[in-house]
Protein backbone atom coordinates (compact mmCIF):
# COMPACT_ATOMS: atom_id res chain seq x y z
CA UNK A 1 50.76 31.19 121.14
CA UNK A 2 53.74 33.19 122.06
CA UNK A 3 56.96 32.93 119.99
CA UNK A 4 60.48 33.63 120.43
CA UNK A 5 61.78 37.10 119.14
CA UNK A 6 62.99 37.05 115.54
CA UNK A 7 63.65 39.73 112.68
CA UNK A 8 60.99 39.12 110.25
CA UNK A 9 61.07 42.87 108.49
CA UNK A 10 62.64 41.42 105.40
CA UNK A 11 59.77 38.70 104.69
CA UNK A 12 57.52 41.37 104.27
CA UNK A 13 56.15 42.15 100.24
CA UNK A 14 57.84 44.85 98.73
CA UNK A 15 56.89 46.37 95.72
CA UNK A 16 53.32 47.75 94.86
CA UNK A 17 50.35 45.47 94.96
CA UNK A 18 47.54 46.76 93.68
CA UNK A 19 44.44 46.49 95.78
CA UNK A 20 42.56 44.79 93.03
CA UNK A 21 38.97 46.16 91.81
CA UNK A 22 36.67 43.35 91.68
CA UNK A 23 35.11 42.91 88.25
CA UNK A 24 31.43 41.73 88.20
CA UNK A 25 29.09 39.82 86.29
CA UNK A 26 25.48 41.10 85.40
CA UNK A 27 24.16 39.40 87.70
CA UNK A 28 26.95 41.01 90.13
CA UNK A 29 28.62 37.61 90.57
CA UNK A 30 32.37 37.59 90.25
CA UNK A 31 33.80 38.11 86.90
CA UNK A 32 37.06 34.83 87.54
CA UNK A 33 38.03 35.39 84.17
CA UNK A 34 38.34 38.89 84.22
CA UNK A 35 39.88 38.95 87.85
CA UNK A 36 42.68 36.47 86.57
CA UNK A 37 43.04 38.80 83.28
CA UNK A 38 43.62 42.03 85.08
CA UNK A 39 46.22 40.38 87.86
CA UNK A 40 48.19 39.03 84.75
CA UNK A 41 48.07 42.66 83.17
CA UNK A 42 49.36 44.23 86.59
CA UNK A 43 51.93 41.62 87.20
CA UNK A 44 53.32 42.07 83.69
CA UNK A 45 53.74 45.53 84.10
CA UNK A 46 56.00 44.87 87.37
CA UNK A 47 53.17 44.19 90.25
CA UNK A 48 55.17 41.33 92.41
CA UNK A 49 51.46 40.46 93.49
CA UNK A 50 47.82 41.57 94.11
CA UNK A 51 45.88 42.35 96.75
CA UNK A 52 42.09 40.60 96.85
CA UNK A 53 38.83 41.59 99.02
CA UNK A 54 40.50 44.97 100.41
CA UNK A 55 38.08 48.21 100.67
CA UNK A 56 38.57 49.12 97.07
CA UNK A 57 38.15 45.37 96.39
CA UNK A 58 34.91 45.40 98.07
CA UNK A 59 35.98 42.84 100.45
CA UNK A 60 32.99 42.87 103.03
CA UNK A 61 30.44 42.70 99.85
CA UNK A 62 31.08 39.15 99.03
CA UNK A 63 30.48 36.17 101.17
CA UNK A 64 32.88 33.67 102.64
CA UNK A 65 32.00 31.25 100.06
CA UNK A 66 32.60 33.86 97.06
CA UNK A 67 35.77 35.20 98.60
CA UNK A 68 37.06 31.33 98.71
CA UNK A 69 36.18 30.79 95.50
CA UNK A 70 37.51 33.96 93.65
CA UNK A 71 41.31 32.77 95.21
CA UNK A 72 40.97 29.45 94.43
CA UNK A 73 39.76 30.54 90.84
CA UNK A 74 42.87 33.32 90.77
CA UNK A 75 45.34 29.92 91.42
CA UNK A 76 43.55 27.83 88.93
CA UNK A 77 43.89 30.62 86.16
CA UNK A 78 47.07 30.85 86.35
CA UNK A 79 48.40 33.70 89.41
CA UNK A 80 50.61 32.08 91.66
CA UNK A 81 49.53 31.91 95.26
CA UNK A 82 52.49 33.55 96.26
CA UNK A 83 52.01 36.43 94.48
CA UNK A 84 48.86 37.03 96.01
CA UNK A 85 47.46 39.19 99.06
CA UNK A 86 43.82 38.05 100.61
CA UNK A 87 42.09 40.53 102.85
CA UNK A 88 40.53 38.31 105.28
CA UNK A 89 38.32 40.75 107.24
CA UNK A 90 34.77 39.63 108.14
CA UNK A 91 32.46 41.09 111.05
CA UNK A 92 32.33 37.99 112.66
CA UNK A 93 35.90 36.53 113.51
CA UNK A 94 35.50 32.67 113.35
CA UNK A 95 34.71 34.01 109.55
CA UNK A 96 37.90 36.07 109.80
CA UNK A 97 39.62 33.06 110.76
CA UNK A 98 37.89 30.94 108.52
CA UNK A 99 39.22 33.08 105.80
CA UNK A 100 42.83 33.40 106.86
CA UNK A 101 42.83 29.39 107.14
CA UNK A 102 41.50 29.31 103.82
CA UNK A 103 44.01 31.74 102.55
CA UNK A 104 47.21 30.09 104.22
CA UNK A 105 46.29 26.88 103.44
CA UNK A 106 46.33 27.91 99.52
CA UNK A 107 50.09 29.44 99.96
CA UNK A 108 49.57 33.22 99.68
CA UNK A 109 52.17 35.59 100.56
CA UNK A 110 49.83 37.24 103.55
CA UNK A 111 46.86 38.09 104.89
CA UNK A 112 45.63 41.88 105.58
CA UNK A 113 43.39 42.01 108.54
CA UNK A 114 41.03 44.95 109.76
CA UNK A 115 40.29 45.56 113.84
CA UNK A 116 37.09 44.83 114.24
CA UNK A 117 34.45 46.90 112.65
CA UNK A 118 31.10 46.90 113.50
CA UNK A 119 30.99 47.74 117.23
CA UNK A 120 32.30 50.75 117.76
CA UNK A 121 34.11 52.36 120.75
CA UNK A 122 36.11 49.20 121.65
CA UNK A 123 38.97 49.31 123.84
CA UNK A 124 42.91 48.74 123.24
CA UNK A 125 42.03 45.00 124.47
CA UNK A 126 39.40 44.38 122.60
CA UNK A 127 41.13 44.88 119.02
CA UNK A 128 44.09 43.27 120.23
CA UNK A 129 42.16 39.78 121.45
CA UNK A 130 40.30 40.31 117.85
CA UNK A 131 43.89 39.69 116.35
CA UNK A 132 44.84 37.09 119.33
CA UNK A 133 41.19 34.60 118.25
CA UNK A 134 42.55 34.24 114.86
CA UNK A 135 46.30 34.14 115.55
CA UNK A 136 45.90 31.50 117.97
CA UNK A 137 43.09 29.78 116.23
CA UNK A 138 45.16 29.07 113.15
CA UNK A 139 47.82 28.81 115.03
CA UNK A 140 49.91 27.97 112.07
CA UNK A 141 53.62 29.35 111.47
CA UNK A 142 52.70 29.96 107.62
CA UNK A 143 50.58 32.54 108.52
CA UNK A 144 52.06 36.55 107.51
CA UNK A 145 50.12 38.91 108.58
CA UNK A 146 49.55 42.49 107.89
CA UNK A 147 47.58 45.25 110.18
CA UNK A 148 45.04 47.41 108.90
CA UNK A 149 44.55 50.49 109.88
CA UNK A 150 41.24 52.59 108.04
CA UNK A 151 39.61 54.25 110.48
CA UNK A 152 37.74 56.50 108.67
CA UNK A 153 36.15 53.35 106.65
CA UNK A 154 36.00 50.66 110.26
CA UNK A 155 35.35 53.33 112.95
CA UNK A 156 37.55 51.16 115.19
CA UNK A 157 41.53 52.06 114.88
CA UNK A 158 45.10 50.79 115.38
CA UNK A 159 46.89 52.36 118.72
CA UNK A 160 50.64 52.29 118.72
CA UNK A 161 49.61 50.31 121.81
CA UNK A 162 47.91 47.63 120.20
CA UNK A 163 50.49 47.88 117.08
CA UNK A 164 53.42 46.83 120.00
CA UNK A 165 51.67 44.83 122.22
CA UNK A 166 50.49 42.33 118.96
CA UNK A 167 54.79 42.70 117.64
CA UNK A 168 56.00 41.57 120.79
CA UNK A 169 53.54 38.57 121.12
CA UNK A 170 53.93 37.41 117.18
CA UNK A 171 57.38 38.72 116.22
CA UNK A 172 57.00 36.00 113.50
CA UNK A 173 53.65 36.84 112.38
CA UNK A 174 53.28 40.46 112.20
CA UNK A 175 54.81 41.65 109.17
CA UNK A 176 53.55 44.97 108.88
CA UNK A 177 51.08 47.56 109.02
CA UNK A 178 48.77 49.15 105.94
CA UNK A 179 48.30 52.91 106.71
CA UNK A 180 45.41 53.97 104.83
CA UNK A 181 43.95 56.73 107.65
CA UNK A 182 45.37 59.17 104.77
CA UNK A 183 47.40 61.29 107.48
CA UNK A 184 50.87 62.13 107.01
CA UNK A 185 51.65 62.94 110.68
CA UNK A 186 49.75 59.45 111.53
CA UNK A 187 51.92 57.51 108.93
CA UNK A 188 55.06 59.55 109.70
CA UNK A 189 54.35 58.51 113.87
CA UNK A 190 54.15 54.99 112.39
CA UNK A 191 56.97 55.02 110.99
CA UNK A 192 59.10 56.33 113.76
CA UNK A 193 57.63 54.27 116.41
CA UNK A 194 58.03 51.12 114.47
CA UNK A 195 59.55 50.81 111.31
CA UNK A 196 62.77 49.46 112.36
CA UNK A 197 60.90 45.94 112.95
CA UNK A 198 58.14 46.36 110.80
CA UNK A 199 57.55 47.74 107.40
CA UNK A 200 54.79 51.08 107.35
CA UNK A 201 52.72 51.04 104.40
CA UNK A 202 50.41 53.93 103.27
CA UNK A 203 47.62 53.51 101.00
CA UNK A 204 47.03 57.35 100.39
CA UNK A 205 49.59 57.99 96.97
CA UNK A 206 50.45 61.35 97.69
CA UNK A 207 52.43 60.27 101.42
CA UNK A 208 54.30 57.30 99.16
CA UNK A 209 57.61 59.71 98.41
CA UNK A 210 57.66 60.72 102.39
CA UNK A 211 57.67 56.89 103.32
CA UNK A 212 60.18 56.04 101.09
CA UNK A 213 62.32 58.22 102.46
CA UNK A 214 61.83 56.68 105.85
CA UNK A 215 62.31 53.22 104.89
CA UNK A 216 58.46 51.88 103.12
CA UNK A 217 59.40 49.12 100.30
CA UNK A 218 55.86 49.33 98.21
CA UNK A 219 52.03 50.26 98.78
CA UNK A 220 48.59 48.39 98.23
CA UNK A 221 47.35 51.06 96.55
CA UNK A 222 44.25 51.61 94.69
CA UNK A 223 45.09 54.04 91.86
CA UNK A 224 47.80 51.01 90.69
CA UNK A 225 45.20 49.25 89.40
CA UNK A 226 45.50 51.14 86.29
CA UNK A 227 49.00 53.67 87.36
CA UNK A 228 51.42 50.89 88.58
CA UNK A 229 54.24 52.03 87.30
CA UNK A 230 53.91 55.57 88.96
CA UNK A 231 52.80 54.04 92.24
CA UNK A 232 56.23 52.63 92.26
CA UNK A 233 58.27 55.39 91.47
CA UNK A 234 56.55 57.54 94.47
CA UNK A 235 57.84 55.11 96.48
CA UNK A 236 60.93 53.67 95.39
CA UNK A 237 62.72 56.85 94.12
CA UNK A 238 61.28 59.01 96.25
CA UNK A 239 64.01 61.44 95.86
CA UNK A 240 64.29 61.71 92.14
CA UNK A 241 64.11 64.80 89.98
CA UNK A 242 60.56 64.00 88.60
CA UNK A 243 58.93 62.74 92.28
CA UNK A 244 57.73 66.16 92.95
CA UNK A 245 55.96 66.37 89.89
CA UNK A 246 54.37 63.19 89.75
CA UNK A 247 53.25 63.22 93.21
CA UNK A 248 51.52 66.72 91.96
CA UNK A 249 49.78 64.96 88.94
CA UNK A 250 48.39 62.23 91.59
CA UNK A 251 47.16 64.86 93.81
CA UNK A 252 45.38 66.63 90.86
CA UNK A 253 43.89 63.04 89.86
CA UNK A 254 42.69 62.72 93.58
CA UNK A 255 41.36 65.93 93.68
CA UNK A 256 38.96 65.17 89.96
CA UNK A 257 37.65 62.22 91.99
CA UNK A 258 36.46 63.72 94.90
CA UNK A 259 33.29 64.31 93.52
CA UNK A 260 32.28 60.88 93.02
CA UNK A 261 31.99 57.74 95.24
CA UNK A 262 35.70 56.63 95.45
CA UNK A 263 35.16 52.73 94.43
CA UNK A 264 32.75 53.80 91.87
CA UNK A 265 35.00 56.23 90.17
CA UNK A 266 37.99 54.27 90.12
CA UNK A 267 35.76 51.07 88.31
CA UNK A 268 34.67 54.28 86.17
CA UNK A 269 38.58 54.83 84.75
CA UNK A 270 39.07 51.39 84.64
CA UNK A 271 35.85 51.08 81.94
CA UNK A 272 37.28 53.83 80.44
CA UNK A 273 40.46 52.99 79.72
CA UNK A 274 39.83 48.83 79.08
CA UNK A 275 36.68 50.32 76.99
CA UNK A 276 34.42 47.71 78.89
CA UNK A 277 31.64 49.30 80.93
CA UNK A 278 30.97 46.19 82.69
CA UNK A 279 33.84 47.52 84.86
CA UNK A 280 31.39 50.04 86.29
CA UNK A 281 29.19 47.57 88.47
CA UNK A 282 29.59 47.15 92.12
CA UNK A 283 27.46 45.53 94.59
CA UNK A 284 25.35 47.05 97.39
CA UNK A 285 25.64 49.88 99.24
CA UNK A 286 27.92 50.85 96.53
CA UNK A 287 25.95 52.53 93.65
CA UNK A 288 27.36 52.63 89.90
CA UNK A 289 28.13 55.13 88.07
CA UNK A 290 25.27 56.79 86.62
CA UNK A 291 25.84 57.33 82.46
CA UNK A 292 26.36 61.03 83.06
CA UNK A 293 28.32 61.15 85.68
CA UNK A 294 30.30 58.14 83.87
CA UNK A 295 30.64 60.77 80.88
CA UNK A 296 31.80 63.81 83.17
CA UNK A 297 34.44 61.80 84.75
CA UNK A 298 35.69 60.26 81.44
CA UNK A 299 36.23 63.74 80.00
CA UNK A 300 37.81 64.53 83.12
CA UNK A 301 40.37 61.54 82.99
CA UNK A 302 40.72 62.24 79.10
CA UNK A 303 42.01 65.77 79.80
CA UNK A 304 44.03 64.71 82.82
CA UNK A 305 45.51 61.66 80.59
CA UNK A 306 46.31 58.13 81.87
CA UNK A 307 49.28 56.42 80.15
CA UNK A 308 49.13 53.06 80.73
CA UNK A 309 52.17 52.21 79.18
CA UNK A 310 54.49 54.53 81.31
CA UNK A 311 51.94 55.00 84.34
């Protein structure tokens, strides 16, 4: 499926949407409710969407089935579809794809979609006939789709190479790319080589002022599950008189959690501020929070101070 060149840079999701935590059950089923509770909370506080079954989501932890379910169960409960982000990203692509159809079919804004990321050391063409099986297997002119690039987490990275050679075959798919290698000479390259036709994201906070600057419109962004507002500002006004300061007092909060399991630590402030510990489980090969450490970091976040009104 080749299409005809077209400007598609101002369909892409601006704003900050948060890469949702995943709220569990005992029994480490999916907490719908909760989910549906905690989108309405972020889109109330100025969120134009969510972002479902990213890493800090822990996307790859749930099966196809679950993952289907949670967005249908987001729609049903009362989050429009457009306001929401799936990560689609499965080890096996006709699950990828399955996903994506899923997704589209429901009327989400966009799909987010890793290279592939359990063989490692594939080549340029590999990745980019990973994205070409489920372009072309949808096939479907509804589909937005974002690249995602988290090498660190997939082993298996986005070239500029790949990043061009997918544009110029989907100009009216490939809305943009989510930078999350945490690297501002990697994000700033990005950005030069390609944000006149596509929109650079970054998912590490402290890089958010830097993109702004060169032309990034929002972040999926972890630490906006419970700091919206602030995630915004880094972004949107990157050159205002308090950006220097709050970008500071985000690397400071960065640096208290380095410590801990990242996914882990961030359910941890979210139990702590919601005061509902059931926010600390995760699922396999994620471990919880033990109670101590859960008391350490909560004294930690106490004396660093969260405002959720005004962060």
């Amino acid at each position: 499926m080749t299409e005809p060149q077209t400007s598609t840079k101002s369909l892409a999701f601006r704003g900050i949407w948060p890469a949702l935590l995943t709220p569990l059950h005992a029994d480490l089923s999916i907490d719908h409710a909760k989910l549906a509770a905690h989108c309405k909370s972020l889109i109330a506080s100025g969120c134009p969407g969510v972002t479902a079954f990213g890493t800090t989501g822990e996307g790859p932890s749930f099966s196809l089935a679950e993952r289907k379910e949670a967005i249908e169960q987001l729609i049903k409960n009362g989050i429009p579809a457009g306001q929401i982000m799936v990560s689609t990203s499965c080890a096996a692509l006709p699950e990828t794809l399955e996903l994506t159809r899923h997704a589209v079919n429901a009327g989400v804004h966009g799909c987010l979609m890793l290279p592939p990321f359990f063989l490692k050391g594939v080549s340029d063409q590999g990745v980019i006939d990973c994205y070409r099986y489920v372009i072309d297997g949808l096939a479907d002119d509804r589909l937005k789709l974002y690249l995602y690039h988290i090498p660190q987490v997939t082993g298996v990275g986005l070239s500029h190479h790949v990043i061009s050679t997918l544009k110029n075959m989907y100009p009216n798919t490939i809305l943009g790319i989510k930078d999350s290698a945490c690297s501002t000479e990697h994000s700033v390259g990005l950005a030069n080589a390609f944000m006149k036709d596509l929109t650079v994201y970054v998912g590490f906070e402290p890089d958010l002022p830097e993109m702004g600057r060169r032309g990034s419109t929002g972040a999926i962004s972890g630490l906006a599950n419970f700091m919206p507002r602030v995630v915004k500002r880094l972004v949107t006004q990157p050159d205002a008189a308090t950006t220097p300061a709050e970008r500071e007092r985000i690397i400071k909060l960065l640096g208290l959690l380095e410590g801990y399991s990242l996914m882990p630590a961030l359910k941890g402030i979210m139990a702590m501020l919601s005061g509902d510990q059931t926010w600390l489980r995760v699922r396999a090969p994620l471990v919880a929070l033990t109670p101590d450490e859960f008391k350490a970091l909560e004294k930690s976040i106490t004396a660093f101070g969260i405002d959720t009104k005004s962060d």
